[in-house]
N, C-alpha and C. Protein backbone atom coordinates (compact mmCIF):
# COMPACT_ATOMS: atom_id res chain seq x y z
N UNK A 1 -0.13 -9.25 -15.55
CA UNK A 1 -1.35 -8.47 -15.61
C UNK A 1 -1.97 -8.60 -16.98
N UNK A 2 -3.40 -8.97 -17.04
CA UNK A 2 -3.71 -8.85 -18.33
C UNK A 2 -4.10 -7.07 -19.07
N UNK A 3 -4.35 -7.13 -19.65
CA UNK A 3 -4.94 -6.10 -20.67
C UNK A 3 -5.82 -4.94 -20.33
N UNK A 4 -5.86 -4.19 -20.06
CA UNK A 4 -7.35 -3.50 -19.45
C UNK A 4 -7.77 -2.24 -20.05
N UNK A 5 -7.11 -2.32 -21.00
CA UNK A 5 -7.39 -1.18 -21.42
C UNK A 5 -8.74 -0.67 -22.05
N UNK A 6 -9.85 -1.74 -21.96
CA UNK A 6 -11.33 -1.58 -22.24
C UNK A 6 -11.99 -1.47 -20.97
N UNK A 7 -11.40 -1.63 -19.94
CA UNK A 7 -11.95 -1.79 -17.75
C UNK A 7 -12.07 -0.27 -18.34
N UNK A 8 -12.96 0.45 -17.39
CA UNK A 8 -13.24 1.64 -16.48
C UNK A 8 -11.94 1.76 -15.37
N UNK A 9 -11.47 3.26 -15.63
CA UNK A 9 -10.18 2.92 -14.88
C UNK A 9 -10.53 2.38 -12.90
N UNK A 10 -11.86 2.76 -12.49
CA UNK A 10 -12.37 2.22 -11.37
C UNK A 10 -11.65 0.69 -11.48
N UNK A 11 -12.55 0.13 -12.47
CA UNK A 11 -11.93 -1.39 -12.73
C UNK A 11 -10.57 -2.02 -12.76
N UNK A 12 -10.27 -0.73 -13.79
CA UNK A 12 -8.98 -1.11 -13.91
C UNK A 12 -7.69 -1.17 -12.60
N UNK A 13 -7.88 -0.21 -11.84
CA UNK A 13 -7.39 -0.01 -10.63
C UNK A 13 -7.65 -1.32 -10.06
N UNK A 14 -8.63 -1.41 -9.83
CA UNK A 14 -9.33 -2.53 -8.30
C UNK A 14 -8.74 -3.50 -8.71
N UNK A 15 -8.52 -3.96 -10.16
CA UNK A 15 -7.80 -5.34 -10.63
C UNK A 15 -6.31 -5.20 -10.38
N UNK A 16 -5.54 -4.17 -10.51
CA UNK A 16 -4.16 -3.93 -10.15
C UNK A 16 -3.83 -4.10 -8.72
N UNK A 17 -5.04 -3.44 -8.03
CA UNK A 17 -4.87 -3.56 -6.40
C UNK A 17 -4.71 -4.99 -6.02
N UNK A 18 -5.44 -6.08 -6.93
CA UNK A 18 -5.68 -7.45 -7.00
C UNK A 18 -4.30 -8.27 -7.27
N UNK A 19 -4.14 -7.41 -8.44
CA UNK A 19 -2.62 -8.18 -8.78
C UNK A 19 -1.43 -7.58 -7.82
N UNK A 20 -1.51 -6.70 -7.50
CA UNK A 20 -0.39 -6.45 -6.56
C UNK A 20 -0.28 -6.85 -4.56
N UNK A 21 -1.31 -6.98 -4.66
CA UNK A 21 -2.10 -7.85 -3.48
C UNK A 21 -3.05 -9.02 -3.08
N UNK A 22 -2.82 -9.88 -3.46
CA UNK A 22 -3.85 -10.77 -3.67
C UNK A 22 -4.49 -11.29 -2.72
N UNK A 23 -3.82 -11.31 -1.81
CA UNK A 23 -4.18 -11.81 -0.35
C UNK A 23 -4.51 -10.89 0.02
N UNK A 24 -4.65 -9.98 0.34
CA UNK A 24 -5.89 -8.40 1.05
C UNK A 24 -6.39 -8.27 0.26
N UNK A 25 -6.49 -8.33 -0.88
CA UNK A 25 -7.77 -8.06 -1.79
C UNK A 25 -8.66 -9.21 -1.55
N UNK A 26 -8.48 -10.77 -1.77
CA UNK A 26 -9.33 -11.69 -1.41
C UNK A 26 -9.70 -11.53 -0.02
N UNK A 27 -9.12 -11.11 0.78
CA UNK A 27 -9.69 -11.16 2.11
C UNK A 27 -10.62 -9.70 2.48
N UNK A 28 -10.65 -8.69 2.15
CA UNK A 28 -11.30 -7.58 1.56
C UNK A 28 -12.61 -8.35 1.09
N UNK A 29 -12.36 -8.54 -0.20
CA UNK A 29 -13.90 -9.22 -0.75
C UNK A 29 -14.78 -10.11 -0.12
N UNK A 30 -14.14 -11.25 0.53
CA UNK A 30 -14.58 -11.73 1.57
C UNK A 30 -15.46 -10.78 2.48
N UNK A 31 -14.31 -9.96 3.34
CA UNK A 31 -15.48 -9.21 4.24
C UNK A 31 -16.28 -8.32 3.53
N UNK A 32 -16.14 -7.99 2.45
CA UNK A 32 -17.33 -6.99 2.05
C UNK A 32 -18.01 -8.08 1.90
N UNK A 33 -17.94 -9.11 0.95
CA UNK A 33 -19.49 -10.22 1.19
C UNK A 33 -20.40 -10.64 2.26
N UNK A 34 -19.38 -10.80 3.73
CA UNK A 34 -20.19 -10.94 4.81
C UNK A 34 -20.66 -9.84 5.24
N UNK A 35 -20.08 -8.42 5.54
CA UNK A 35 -20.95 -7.32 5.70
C UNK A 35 -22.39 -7.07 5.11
N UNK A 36 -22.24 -7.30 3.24
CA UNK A 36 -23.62 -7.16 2.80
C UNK A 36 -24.45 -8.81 2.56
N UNK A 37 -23.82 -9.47 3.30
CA UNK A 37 -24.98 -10.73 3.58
C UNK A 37 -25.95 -10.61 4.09
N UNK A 38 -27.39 -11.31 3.80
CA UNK A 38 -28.73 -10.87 4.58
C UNK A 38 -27.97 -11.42 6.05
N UNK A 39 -28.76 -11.01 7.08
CA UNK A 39 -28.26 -11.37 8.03
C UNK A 39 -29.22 -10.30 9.02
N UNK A 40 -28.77 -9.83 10.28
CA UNK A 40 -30.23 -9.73 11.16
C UNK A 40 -30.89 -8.13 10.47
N UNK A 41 -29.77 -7.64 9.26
CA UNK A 41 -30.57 -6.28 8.27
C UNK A 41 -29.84 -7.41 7.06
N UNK A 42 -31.86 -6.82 6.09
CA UNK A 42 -31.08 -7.77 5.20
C UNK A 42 -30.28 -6.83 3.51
N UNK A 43 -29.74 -7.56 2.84
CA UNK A 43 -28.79 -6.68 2.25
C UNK A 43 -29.54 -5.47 1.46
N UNK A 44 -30.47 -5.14 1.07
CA UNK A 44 -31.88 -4.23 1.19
C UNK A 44 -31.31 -3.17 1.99
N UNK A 45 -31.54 -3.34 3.48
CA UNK A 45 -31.40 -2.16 4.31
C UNK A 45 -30.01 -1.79 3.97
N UNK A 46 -29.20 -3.06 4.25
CA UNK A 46 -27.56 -2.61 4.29
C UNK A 46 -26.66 -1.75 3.39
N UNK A 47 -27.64 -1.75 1.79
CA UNK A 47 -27.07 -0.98 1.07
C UNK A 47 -27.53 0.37 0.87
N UNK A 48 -29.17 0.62 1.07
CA UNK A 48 -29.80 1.76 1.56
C UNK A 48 -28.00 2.32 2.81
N UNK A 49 -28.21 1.88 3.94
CA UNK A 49 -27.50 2.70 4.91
C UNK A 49 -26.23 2.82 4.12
N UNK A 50 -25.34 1.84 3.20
CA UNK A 50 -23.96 2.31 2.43
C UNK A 50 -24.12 3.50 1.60
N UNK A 51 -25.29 3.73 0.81
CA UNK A 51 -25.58 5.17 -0.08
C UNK A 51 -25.46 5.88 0.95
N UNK A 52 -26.32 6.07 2.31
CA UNK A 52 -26.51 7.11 3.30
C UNK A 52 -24.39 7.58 3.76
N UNK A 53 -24.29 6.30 4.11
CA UNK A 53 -22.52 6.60 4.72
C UNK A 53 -22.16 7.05 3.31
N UNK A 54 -21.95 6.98 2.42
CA UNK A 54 -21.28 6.96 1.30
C UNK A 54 -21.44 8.66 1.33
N UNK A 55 -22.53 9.61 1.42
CA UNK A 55 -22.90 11.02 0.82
C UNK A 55 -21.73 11.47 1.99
N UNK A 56 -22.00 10.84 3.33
CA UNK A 56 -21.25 11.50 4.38
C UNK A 56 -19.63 11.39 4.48
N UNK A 57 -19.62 10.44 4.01
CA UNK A 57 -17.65 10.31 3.43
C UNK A 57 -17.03 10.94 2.28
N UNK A 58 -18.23 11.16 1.27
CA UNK A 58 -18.63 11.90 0.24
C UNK A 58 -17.70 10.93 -0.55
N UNK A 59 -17.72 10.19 -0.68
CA UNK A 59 -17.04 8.63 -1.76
C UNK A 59 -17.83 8.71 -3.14
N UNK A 60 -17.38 9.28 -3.89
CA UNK A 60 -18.41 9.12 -5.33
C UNK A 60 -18.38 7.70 -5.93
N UNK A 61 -17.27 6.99 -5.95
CA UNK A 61 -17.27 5.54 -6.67
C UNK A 61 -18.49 4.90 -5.18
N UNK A 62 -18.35 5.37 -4.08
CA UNK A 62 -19.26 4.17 -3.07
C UNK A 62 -20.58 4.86 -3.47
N UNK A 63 -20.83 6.06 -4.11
CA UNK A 63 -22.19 6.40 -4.30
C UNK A 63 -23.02 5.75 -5.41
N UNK A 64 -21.86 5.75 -6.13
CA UNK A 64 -22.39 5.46 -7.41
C UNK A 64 -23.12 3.79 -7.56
N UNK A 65 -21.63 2.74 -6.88
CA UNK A 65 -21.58 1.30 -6.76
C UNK A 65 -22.70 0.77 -5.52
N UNK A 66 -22.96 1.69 -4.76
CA UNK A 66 -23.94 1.10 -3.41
C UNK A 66 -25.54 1.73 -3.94
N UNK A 67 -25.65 2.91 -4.87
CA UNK A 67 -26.40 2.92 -5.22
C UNK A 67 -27.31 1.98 -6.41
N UNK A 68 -26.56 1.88 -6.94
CA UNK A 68 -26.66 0.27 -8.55
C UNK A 68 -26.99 -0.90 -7.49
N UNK A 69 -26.37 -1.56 -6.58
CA UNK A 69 -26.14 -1.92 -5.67
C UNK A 69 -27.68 -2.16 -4.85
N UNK A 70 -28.01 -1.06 -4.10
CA UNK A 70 -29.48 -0.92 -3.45
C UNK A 70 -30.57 -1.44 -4.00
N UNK A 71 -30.73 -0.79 -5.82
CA UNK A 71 -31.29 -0.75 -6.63
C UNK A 71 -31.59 -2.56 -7.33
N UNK A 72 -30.88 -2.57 -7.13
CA UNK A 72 -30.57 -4.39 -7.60
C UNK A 72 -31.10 -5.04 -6.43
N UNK A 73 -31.40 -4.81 -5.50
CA UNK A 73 -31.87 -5.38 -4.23
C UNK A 73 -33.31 -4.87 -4.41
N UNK A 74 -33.90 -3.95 -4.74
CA UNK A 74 -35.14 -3.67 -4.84
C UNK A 74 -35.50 -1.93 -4.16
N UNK A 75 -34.51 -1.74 -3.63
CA UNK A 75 -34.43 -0.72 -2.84
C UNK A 75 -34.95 0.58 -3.81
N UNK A 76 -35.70 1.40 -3.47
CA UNK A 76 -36.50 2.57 -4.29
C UNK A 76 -36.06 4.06 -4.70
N UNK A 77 -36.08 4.73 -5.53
CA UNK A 77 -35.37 6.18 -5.28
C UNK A 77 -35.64 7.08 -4.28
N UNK A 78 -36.86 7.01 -3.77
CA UNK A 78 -37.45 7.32 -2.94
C UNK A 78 -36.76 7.05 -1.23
N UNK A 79 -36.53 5.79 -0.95
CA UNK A 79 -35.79 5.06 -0.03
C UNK A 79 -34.40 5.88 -0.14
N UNK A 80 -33.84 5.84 -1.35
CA UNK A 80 -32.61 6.26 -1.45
C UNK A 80 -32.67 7.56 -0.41
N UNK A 81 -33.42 8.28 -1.45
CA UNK A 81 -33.30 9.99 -1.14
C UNK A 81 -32.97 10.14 0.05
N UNK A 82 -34.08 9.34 1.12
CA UNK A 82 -34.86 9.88 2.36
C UNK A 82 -33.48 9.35 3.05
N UNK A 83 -32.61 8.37 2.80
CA UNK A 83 -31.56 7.89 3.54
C UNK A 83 -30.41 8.86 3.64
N UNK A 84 -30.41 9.70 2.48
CA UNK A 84 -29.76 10.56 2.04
C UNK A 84 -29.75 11.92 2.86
N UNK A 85 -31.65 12.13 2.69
CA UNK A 85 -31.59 13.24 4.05
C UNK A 85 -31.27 12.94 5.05
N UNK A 86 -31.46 12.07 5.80
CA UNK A 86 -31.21 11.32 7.11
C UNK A 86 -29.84 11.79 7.75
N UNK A 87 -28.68 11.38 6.67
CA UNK A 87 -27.35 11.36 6.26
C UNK A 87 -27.18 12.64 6.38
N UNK A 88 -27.76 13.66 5.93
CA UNK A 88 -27.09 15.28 5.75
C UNK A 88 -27.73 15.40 7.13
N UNK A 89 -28.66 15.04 7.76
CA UNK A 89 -29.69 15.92 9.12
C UNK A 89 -28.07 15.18 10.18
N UNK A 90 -27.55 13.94 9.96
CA UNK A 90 -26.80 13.58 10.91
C UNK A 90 -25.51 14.15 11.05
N UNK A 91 -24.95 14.59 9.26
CA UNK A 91 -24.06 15.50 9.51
C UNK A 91 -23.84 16.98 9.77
N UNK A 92 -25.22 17.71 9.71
CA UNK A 92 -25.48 18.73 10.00
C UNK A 92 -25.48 19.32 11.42
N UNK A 93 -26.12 17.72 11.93
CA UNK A 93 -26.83 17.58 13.63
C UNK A 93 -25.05 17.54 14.52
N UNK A 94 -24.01 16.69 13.93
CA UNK A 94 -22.57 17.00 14.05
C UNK A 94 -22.50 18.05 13.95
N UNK A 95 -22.24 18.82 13.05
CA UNK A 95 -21.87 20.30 13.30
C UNK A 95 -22.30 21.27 14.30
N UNK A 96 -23.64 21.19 14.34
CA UNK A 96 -24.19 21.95 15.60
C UNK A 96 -24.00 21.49 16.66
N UNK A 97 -24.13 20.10 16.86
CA UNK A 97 -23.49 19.71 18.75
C UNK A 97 -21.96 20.08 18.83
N UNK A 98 -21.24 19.99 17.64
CA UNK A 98 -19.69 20.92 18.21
C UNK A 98 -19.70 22.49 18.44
N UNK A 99 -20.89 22.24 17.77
CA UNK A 99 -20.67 24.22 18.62
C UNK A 99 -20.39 24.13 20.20
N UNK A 100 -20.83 23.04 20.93
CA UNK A 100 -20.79 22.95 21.78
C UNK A 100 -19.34 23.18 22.86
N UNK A 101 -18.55 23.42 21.81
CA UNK A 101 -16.38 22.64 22.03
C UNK A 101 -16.54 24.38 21.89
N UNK A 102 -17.44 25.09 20.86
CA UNK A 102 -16.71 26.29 20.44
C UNK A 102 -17.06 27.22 21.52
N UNK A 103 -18.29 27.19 22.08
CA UNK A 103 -19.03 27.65 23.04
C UNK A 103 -18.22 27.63 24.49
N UNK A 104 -17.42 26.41 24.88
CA UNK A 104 -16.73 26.04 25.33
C UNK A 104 -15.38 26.77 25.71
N UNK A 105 -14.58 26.76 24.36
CA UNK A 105 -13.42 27.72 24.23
C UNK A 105 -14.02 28.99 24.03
N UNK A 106 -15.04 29.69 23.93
CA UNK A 106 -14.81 31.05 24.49
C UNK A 106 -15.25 31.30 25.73
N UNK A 107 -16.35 30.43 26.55
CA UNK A 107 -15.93 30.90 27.61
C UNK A 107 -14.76 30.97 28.06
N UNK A 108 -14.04 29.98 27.68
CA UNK A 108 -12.59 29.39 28.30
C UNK A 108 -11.58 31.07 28.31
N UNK A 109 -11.80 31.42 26.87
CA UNK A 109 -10.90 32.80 26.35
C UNK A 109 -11.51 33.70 27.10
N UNK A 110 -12.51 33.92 27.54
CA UNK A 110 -13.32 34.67 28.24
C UNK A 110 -12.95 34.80 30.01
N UNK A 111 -12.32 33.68 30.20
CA UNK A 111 -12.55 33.47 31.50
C UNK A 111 -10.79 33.93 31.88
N UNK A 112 -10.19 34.10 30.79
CA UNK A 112 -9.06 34.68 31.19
C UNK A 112 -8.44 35.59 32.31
N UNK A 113 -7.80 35.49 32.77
CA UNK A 113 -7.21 37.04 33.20
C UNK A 113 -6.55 37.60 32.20
């Protein structure tokens, strides 16, 4: 292992994960390259939607890296944001259709003898 003690421990990690795996890490990078390849969305949209997944997994290193990321593609703060609301309306819009399970189990408790 070389030296790292100037890496960001982010860095520093991901390079250890490297040295202790080299073969899933190269094959990892690989597919993250073909995921954000232009392709029928081009890497523009693709990293817009990674900020959006990223708030909802709540991943701060994927917020941070897909946002730099977007931004380098041309992608706008504006774009960001709105992907962002999108992201909370979808996890919000989850919460309320399971009311649906809860609604559910009390009739269920309800329907007891």
């Amino acid at each position: 292992m070389s030296d790292r003690a100037d890496l960001p421990p982010h860095k520093a990690f991901a390079a250890q994960r490297c040295d202790l795996t080299p073969e899933a890490c190269t094959a990892f990078e690989a597919f993250q390259g073909a995921v954000f390849a232009d392709g029928a969305l081009d890497r523009k949209t693709k990293q817009i939607i990674a900020v959006a997944v990223a708030h909802v997994t709540q991943c701060q290193q994927c917020i941070r890296s897909h946002t730099k990321a977007a931004i380098r593609v041309g992608a706008t703060s504006q774009e960001l944001m709105e992907a962002v609301w999108v992201a909370a309306e979808m996890r919000a819009g989850a919460a309320y259709a399971h009311s649906n399970f809860l609604l559910a189990a009390i009739q269920e408790a309800n329907d007891r003898p």
